[in-house]
Protein backbone atom coordinates (compact mmCIF):
# COMPACT_ATOMS: atom_id res chain seq x y z
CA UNK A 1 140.27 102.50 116.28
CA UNK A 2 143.73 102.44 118.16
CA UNK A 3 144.13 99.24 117.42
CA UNK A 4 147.24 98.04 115.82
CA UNK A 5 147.90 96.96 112.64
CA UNK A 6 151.19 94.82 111.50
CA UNK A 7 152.36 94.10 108.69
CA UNK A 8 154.76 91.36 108.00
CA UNK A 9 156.92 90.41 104.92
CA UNK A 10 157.17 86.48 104.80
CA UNK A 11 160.49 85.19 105.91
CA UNK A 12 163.09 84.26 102.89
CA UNK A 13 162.23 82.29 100.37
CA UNK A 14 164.09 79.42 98.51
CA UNK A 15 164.46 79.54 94.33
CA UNK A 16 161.61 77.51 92.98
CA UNK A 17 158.80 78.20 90.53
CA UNK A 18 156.00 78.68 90.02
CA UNK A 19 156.15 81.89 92.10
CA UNK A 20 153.01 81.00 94.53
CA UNK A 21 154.68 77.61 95.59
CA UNK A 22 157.78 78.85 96.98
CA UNK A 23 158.38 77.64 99.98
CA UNK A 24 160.82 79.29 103.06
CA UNK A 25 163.97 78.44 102.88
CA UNK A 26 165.94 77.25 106.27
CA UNK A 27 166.98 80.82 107.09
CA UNK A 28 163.23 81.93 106.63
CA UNK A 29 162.43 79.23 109.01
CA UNK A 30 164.43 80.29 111.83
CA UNK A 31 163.76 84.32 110.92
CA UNK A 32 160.31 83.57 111.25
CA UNK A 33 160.42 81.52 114.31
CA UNK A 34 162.84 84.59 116.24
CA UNK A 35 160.28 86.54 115.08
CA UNK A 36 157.23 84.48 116.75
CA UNK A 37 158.58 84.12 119.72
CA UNK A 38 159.40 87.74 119.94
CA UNK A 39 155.91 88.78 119.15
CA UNK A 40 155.12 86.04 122.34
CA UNK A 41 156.81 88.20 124.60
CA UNK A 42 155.76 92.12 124.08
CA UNK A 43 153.51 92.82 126.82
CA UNK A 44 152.82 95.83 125.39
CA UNK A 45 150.30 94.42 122.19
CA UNK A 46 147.28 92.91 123.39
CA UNK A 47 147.68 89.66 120.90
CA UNK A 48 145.07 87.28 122.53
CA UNK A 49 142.83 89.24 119.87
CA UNK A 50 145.32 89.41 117.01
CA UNK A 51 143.18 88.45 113.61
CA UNK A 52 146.15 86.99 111.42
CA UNK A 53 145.46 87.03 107.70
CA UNK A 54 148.26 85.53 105.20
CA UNK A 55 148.67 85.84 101.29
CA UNK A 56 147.46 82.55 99.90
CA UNK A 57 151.44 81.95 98.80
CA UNK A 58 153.46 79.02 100.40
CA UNK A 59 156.11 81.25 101.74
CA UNK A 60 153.39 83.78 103.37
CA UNK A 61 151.26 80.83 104.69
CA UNK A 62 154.31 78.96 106.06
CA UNK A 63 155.18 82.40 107.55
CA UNK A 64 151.52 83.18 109.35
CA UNK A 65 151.74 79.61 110.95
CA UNK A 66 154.68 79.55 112.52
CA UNK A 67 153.61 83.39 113.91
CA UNK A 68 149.94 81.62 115.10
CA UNK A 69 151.94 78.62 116.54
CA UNK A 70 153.89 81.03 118.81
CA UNK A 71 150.44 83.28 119.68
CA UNK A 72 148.26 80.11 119.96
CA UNK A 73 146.25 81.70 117.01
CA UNK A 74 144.58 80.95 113.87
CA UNK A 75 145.39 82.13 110.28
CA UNK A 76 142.72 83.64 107.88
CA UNK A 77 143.89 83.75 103.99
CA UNK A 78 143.10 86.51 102.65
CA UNK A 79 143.44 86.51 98.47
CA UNK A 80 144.37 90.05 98.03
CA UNK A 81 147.60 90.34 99.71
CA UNK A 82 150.02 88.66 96.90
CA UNK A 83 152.92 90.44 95.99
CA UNK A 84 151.35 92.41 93.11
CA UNK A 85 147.91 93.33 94.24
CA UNK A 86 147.47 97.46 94.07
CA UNK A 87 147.72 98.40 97.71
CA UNK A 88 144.53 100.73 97.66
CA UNK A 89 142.02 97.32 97.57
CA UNK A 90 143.62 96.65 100.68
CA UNK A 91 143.04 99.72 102.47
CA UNK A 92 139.30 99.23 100.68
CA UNK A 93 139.75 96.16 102.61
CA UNK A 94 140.54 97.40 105.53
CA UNK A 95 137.91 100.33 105.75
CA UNK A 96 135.41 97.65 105.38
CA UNK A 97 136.32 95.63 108.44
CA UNK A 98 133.93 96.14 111.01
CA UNK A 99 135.72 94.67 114.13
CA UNK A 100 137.86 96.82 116.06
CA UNK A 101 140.81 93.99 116.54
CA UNK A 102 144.15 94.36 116.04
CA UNK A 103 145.02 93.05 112.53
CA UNK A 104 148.36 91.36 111.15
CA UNK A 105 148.79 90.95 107.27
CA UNK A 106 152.02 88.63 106.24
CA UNK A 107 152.54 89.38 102.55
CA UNK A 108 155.17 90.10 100.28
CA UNK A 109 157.49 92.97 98.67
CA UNK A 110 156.38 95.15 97.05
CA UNK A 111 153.28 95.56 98.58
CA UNK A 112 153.59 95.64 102.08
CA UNK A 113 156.35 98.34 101.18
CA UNK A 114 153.60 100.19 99.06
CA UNK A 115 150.82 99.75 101.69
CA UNK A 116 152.63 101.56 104.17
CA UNK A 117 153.66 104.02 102.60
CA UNK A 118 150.14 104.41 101.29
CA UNK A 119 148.97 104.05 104.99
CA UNK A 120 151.27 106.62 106.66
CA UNK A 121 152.27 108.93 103.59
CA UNK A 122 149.28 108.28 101.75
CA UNK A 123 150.99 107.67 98.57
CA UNK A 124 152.20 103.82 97.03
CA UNK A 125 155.60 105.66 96.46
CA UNK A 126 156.99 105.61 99.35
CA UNK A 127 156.80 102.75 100.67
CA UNK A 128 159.07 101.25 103.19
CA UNK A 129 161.80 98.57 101.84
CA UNK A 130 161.16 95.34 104.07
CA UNK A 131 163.53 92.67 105.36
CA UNK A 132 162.54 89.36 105.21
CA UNK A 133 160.41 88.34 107.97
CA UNK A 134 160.37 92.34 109.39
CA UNK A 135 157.17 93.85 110.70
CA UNK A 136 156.44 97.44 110.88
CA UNK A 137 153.62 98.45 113.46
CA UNK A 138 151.09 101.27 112.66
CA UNK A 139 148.28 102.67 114.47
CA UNK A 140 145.09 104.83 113.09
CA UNK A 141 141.76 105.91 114.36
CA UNK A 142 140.87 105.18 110.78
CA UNK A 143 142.98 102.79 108.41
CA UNK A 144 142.86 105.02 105.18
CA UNK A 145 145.10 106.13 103.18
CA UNK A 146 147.50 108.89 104.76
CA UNK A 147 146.09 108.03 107.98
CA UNK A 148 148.51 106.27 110.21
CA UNK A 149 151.70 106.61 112.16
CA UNK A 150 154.42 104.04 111.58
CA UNK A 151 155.18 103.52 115.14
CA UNK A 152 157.95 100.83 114.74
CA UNK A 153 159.93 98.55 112.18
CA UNK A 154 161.40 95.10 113.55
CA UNK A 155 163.59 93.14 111.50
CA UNK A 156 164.65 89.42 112.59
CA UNK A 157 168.13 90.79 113.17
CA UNK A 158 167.14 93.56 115.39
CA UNK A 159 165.69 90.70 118.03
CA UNK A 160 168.25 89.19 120.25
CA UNK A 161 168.16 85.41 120.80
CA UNK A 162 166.89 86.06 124.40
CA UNK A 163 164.27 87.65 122.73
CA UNK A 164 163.10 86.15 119.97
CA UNK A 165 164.21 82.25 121.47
């Protein structure tokens, strides 16, 4: 399974409560948006299969459909990808998927830090600290823990606006 798998942290949020309802602020709009249209143009990902799941949070959800929007996609929610679900039911998750397409999960800190590092180091630990609206690309025959390469890290301020506009 070479397929890729991304995972996204939502763009920024605005202040609000309760937690789940938070919605993206104007700045998380527009990260979100450079970031879309940046995924539009890589040639390189084969994203007329992409499967796009998003936390069931406001600020995730907003996130996924203005990612689908630019890909012409849908967007799955998927109810264990909030920001304090234990990474390892995710990778239980993902070793149960039984479709070889290429996968992108828009959650939240911590635990898209904690997933990768649980991914590529195999250990919660050491995960990778996430910009808002940044998505780090691995790849894995298997997607288990320890098992992957972190093959790139994009953050909305490493895409230029003829890139990501």
């Amino acid at each position: 399974m070479a397929e890729p798998l991304l995972i996204m942290r939502h763009g920024q949020a605005a202040a609000g409560s309760p937690d789940p309802d938070r919605r993206l602020s104007e700045q998380g709009q527009r990260e979100v948006a450079r970031m879309g249209a940046w995924l539009a143009t890589r040639g390189d990902l084969d994203l007329t299969r992409l499967r796009l799941l998003s936390s069931p949070y406001r600020r995730a959800r907003q996130t996924a459909d203005r990612v689908a929007e630019a890909l012409g996609l849908g967007v799955e929610t998927l109810a264990l990808i909030t920001p304090d679900d234990p990474p390892d039911a995710v990778v239980d998750w993902l070793l149960d998927q039984a479709d070889d397409r290429p996968l992108m999960l828009v959650s939240h800190m911590p635990l898209v830090g904690a997933l990768t590092g649980l991914l590529v180091d195999g250990r919660a630990d050491r995960g990778l600290g996430f910009a808002t609206g940044a998505i780090a690309e691995l790849h894995a025959d298997v997607r288990a823990a320890g098992c992957a390469r972190l093959t790139r890290v994009t953050a909305p301020a490493d895409v230029s606006d003829q890139e990501g506009m």
